[in-house]
Protein backbone atom coordinates (compact mmCIF):
# COMPACT_ATOMS: atom_id res chain seq x y z
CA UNK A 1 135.54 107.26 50.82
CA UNK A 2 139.08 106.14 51.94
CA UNK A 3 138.53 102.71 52.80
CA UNK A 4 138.13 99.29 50.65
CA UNK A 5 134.69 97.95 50.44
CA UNK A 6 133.80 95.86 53.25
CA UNK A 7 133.42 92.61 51.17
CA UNK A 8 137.80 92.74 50.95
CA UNK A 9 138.07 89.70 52.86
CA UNK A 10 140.28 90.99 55.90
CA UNK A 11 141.52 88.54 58.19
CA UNK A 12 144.78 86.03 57.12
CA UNK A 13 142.21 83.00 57.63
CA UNK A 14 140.05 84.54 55.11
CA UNK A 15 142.51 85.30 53.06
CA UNK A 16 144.13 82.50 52.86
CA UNK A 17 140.57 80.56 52.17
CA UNK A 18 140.12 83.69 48.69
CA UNK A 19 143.14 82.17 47.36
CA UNK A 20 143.21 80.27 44.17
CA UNK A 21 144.36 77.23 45.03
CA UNK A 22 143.54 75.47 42.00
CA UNK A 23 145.65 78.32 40.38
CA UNK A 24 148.31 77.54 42.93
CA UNK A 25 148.91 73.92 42.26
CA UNK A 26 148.90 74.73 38.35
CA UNK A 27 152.24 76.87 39.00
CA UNK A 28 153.43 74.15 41.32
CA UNK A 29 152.99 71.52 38.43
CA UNK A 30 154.52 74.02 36.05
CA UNK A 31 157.43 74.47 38.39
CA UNK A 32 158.24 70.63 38.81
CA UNK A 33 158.32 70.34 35.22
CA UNK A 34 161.22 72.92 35.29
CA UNK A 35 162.61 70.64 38.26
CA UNK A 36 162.42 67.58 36.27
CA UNK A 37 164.18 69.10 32.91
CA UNK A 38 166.69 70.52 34.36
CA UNK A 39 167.41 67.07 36.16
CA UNK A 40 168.01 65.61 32.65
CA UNK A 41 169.84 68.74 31.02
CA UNK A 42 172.61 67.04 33.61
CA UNK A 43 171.92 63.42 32.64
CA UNK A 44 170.29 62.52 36.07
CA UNK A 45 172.01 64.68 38.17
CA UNK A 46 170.63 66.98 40.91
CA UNK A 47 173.50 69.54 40.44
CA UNK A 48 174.15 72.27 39.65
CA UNK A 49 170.76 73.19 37.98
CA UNK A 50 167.77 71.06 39.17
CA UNK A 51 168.72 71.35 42.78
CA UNK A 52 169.23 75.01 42.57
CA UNK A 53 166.20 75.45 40.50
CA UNK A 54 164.01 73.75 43.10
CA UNK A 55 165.57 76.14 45.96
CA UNK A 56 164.79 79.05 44.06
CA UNK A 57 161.53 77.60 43.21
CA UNK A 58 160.50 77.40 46.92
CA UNK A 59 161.99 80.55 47.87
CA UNK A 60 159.62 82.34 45.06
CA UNK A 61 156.60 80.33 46.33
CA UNK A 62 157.39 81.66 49.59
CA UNK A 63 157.33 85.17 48.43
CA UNK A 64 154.55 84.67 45.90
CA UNK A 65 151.86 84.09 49.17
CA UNK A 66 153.05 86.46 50.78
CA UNK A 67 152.48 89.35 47.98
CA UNK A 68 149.31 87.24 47.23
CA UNK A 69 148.09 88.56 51.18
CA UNK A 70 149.59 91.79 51.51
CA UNK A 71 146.66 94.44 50.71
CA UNK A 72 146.30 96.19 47.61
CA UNK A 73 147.05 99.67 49.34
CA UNK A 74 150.34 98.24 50.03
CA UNK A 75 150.99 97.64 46.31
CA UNK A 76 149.78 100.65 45.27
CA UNK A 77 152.29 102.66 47.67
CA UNK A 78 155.10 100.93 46.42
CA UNK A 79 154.13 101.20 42.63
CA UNK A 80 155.65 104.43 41.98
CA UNK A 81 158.90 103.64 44.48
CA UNK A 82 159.58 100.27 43.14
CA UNK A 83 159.78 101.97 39.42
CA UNK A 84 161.94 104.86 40.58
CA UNK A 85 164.28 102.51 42.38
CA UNK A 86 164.26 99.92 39.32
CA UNK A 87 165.05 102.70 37.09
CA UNK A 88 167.62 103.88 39.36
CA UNK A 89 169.03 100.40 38.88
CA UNK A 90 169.22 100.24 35.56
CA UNK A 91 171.40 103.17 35.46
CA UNK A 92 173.66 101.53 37.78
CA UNK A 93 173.85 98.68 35.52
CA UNK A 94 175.16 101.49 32.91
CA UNK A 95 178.27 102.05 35.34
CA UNK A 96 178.81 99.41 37.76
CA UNK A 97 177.41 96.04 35.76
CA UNK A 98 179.04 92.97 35.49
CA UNK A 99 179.24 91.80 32.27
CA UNK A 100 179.05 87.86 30.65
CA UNK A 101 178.14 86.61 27.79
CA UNK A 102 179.02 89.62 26.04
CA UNK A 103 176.00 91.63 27.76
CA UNK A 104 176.16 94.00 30.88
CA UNK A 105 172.98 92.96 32.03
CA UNK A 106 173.60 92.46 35.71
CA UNK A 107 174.26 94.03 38.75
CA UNK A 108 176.34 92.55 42.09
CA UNK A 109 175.56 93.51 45.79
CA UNK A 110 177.66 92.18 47.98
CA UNK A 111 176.88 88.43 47.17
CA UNK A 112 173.40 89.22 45.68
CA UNK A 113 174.11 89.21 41.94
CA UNK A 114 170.37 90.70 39.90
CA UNK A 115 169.06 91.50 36.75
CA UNK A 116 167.53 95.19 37.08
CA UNK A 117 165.49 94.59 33.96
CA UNK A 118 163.18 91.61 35.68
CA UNK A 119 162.64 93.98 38.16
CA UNK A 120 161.43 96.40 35.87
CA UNK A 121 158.80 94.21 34.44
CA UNK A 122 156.99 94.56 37.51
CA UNK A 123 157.53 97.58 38.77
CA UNK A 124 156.29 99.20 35.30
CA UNK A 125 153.18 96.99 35.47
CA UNK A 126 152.59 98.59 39.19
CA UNK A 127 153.56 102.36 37.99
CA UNK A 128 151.25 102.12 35.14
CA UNK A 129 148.38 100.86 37.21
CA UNK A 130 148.54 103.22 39.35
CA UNK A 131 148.80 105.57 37.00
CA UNK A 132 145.58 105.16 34.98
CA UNK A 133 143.83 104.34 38.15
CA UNK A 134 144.20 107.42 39.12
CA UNK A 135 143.53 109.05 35.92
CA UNK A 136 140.54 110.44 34.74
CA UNK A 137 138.96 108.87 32.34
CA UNK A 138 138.60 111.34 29.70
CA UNK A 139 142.18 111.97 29.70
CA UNK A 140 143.42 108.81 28.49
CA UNK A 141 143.59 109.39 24.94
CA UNK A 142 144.79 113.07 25.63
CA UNK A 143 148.31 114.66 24.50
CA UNK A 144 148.89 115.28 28.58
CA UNK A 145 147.61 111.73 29.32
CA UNK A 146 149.60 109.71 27.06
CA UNK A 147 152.90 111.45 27.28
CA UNK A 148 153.74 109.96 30.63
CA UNK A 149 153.14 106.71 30.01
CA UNK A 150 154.89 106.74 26.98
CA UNK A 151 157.82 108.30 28.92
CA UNK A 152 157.85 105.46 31.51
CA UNK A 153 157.74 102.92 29.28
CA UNK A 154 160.88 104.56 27.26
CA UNK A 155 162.86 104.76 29.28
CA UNK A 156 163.39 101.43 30.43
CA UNK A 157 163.51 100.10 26.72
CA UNK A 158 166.53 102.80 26.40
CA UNK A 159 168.39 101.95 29.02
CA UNK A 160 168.21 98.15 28.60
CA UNK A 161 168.00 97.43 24.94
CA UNK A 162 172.18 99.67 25.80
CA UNK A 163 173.11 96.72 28.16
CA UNK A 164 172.17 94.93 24.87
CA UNK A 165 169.24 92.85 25.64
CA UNK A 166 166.88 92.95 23.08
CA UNK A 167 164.85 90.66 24.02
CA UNK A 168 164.29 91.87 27.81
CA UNK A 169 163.65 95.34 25.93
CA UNK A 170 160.84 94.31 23.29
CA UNK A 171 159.16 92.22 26.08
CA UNK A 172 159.12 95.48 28.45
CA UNK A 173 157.64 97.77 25.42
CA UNK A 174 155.08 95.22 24.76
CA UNK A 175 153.94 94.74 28.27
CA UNK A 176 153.58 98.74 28.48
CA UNK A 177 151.48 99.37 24.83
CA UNK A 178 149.57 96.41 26.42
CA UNK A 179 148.41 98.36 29.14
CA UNK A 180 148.65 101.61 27.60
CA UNK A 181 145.75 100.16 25.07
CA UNK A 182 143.89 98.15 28.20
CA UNK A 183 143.40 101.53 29.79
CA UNK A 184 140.50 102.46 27.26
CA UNK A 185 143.45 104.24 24.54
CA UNK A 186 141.06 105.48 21.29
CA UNK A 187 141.32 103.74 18.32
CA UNK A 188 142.40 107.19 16.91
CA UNK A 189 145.40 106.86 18.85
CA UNK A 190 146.00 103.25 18.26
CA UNK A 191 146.11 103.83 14.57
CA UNK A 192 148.32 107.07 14.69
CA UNK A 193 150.71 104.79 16.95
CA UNK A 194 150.56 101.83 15.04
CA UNK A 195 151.91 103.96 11.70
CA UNK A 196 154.76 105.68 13.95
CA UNK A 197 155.70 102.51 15.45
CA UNK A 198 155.89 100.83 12.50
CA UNK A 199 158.23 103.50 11.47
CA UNK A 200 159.93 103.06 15.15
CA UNK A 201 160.66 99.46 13.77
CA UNK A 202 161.83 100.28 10.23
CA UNK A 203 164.21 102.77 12.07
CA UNK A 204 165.66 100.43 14.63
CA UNK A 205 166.26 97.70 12.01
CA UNK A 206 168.26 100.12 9.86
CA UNK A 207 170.24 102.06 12.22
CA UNK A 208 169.31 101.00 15.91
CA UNK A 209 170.46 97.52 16.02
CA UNK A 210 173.94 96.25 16.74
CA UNK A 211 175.64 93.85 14.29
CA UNK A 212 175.13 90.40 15.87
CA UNK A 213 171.63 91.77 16.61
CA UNK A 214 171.25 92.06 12.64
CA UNK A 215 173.01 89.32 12.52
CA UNK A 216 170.28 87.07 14.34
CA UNK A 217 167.46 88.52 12.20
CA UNK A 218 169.57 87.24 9.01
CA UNK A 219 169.96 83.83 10.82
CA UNK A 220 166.41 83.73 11.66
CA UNK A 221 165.33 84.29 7.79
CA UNK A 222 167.82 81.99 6.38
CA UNK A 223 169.45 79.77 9.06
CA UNK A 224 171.02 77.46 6.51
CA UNK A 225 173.03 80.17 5.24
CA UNK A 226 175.77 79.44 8.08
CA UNK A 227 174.85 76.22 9.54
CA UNK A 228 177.74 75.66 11.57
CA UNK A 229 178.29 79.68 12.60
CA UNK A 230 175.46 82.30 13.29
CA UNK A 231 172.43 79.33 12.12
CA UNK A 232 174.04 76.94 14.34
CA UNK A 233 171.40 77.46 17.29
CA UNK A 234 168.36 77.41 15.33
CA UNK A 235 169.16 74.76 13.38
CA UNK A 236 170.04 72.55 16.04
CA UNK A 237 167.08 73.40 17.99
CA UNK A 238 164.85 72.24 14.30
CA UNK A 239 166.58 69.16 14.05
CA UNK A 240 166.16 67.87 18.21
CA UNK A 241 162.37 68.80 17.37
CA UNK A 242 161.98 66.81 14.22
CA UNK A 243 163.68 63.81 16.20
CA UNK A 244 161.25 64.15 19.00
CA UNK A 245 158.58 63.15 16.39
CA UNK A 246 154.99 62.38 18.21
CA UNK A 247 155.78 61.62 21.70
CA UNK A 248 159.49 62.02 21.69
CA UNK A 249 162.40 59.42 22.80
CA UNK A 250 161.85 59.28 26.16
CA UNK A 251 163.30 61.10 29.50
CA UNK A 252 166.84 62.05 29.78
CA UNK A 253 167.20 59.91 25.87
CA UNK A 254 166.92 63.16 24.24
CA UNK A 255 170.41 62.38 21.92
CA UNK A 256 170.75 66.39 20.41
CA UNK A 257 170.82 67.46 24.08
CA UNK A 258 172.58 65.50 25.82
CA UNK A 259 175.37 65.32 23.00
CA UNK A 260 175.64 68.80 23.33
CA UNK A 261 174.83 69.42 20.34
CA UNK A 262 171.91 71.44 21.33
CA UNK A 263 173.15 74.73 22.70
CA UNK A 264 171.87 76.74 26.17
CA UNK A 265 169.65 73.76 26.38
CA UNK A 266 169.22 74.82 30.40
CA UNK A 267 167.71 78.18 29.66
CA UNK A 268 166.84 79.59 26.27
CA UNK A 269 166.41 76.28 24.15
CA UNK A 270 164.79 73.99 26.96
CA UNK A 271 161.29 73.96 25.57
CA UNK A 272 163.48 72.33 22.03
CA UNK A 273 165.24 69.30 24.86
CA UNK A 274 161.34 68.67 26.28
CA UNK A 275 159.96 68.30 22.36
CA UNK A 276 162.97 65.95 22.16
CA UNK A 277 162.44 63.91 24.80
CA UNK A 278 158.38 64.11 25.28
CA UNK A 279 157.60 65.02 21.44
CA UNK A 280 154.95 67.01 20.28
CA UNK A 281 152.44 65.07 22.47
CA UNK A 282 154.78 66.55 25.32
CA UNK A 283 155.17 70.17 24.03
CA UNK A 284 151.56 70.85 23.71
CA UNK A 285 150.32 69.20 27.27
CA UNK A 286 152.98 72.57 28.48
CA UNK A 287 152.17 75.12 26.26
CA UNK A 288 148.38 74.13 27.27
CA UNK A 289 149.27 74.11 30.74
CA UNK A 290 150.56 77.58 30.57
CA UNK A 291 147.27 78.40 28.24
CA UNK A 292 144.69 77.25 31.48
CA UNK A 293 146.97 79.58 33.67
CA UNK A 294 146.39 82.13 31.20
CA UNK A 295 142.84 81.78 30.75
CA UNK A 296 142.59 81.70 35.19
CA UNK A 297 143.95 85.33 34.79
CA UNK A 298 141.54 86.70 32.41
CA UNK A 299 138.77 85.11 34.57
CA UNK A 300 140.73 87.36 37.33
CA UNK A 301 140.97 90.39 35.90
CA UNK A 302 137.14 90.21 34.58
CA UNK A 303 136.46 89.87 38.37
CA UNK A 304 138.09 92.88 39.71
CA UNK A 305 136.52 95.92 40.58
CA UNK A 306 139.19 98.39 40.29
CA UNK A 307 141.13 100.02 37.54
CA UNK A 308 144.36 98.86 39.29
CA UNK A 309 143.78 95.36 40.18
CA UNK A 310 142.57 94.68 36.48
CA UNK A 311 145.29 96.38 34.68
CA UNK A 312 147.85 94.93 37.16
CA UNK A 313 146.68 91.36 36.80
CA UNK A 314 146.12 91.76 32.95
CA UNK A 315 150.36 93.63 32.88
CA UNK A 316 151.32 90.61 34.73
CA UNK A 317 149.67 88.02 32.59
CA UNK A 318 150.68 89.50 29.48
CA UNK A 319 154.33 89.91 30.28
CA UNK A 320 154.31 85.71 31.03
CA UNK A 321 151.93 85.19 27.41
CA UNK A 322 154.81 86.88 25.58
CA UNK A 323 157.53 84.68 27.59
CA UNK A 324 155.92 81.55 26.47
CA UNK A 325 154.80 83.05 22.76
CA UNK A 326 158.44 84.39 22.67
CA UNK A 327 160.42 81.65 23.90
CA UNK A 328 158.52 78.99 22.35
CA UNK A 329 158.27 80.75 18.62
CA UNK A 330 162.28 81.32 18.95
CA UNK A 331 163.33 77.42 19.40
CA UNK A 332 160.70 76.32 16.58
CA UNK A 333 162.60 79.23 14.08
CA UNK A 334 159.27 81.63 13.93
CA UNK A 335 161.30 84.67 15.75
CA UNK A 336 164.93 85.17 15.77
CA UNK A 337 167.09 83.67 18.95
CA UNK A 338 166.69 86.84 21.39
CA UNK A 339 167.22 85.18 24.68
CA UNK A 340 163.57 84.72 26.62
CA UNK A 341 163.12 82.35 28.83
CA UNK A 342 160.55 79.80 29.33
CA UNK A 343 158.74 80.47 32.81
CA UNK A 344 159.29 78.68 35.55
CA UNK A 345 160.73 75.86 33.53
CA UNK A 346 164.54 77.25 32.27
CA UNK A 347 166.53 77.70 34.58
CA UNK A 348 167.40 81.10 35.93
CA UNK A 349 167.21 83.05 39.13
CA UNK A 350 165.93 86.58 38.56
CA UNK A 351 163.55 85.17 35.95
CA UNK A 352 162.25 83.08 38.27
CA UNK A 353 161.87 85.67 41.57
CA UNK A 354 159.84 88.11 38.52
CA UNK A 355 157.49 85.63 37.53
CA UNK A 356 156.47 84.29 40.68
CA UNK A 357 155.84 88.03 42.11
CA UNK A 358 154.05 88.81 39.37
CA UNK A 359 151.44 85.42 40.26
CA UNK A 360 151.57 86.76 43.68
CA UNK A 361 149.52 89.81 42.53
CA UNK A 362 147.38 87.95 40.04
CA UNK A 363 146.79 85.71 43.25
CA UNK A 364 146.24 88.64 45.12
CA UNK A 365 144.51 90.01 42.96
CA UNK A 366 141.46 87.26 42.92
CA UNK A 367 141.99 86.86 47.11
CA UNK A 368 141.06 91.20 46.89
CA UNK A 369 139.13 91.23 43.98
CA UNK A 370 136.10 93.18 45.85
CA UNK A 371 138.61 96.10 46.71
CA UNK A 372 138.03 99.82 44.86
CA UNK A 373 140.43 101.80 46.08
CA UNK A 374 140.02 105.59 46.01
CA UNK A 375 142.12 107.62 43.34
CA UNK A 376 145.68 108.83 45.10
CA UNK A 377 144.77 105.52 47.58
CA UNK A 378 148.11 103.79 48.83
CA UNK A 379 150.60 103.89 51.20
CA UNK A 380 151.76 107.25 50.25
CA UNK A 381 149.46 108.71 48.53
């Protein structure tokens, strides 16, 4: 049977009535915490982060409905495409990237300056989808069956963890083994991979990383080695923490940030300014906002019929778990300082556009949950 099952709701007004809106107004709230942060990172000024931040904000909302209504055959067309062309990126960014901050990370069109590596996210969450809904079942666990996805999710690790971004590159592996395992992998196999990967690790430690990459792992053990050099971050971000205390000092009063003594405080350490100025009271309401949205995608993916749908939303949800787990963990000293974001809250363009997509299918997701596309179903296939 080529078609969708006939309870897909079809028209836009239907549509439009499957959507989680309670979901919806969660990421809203989420957003105009971002908004409101990034006000005070300037001391009560709209410019230049909040106001941008907000513009990007809608602009991703914007998009986010729109994947949210496009049809699932539409998704699973471009799967295969949109990893191809990210890829294709990426190697660009090997020749023709711009570099700051010491990393070539990005890429500049005309005035369109990306990051090819948030585009990746997604478009590996799509490939892989597609690729074990296709696949038959009893070839998951096989040599043949494993050795592609393995391949597509190496690749991308290669070619950014060279720009350096380790960070970007460990959240990209993750997001893949996620999957990889979701897909019904045999505990055989998980055990076999676990030893080799803990090899994988052992290996990259000793001979894979770059010196300030070492160099961050050292901090992250004993950040009071170098307080004022390499420990400077973390230690910073400990001590605006501690002063935060139970509910924090109050909104834009936040004296480690807005001293500058707290570093990147408008990306990377913004979760350390809100426990600052809102305390722990403050940083738990957020991490347990992001914990409901969480817990909305699980109830998602449980109510999908199709291989796809459920391994796209579950791709997508895990990629933003390990932002927050990632991000969060970093600024309290439990991981070293890699450079993840906070969703939707620090500021940053690309980040944003890739997290908001990826809600768009999780949306979509729920609006076409009924949907069981054939194997080889999508625009081209």
């Amino acid at each position: 049977m080529g078609v969708f099952t006939q309870s897909v709701p079809r028209g836009l007004r239907e549509k439009l009535y499957e959507i989680n809106w309670a979901l919806v107004l969660l990421i809203i709230l989420i957003g105009m915490i971002g908004v409101g942060m990034l006000y005070s990172v300037e001391g009560g000024q709209w410019d230049p982060y909040a106001s941008r931040h907000a513009v990007r904000f809608a602009a991703g909302f914007a998009v986010m409905l729109t994947v949210a209504l496009a049809p699932p055959r539409l998704w699973m067309g471009l799967a295969y495409p949109a990893y191809l062309g990210a890829l294709i990126l990426l190697v660009g960014v090997e020749f023709f990237g711009s570099v700051a901050m010491g990393a070539k990370r990005w890429l500049e069109i005309g005035p369109i300056r990306m990051q090819p590596s948030e585009i990746m996210k997604i478009a590996l969450v799509l490939a892989l989808a597609r690729y074990y809904h296709d696949l038959e079942e009893h070839r998951v666990s096989s040599l043949f069956g494993l050795l592609i996805p393995v391949m597509m999710i190496a690749a991308p690790v290669l070619l950014v963890s060279r720009q350096p971004d380790l960070g970007t590159s460990v959240l990209i592996a993750a997001t893949g083994l996620v999957i990889v395992f979701l897909a019904g992998l045999s505990w055989r196999v998980i055990g076999a991979g676990a030893v080799f990967g803990a090899i994988g690790v052992w290996g990259l430690l000793q001979y894979g990383l770059k010196e300030y990459q070492r160099e961050r792992i050292f901090t992250f053990l004993n950040p009071e080695a170098d307080p004022l050099g390499a420990g400077y971050q973390i230690m910073q971000s400990k001590i605006a923490l501690g002063s935060g205390g139970m509910t924090g000092k109050g909104y834009m009063e936040g004296s480690q940030a807005h001293l500058n003594y707290l570093p990147e405080k408008q990306t990377d350490f913004i979760f350390t300014m809100l426990g600052e100025e809102f305390g722990f009271v403050g940083c738990i309401v957020v991490l347990g906002l992001y914990a409901i949205l969480l817990m909305n995608c699980l109830m998602i993916a449980a109510s999908c019929k199709s291989t796809f749908l459920r391994l796209v939303v579950m791709g997508v949800a895990s990629t933003f778990a390990f932002y927050v787990f990632i991000n969060a963990g970093m600024v309290m000293g439990l991981f070293p300082v890699v450079g993840v974001p906070l969703p939707m809250i620090s500021y940053g363009g690309s980040v944003m556009m890739t997290v908001l997509i990826g809600l768009g299918l999780i949306l979509g997701a729920h609006v076409h949950r009924g949907a069981e596309p054939p194997k080889g179903a999508g625009l081209f296939g």
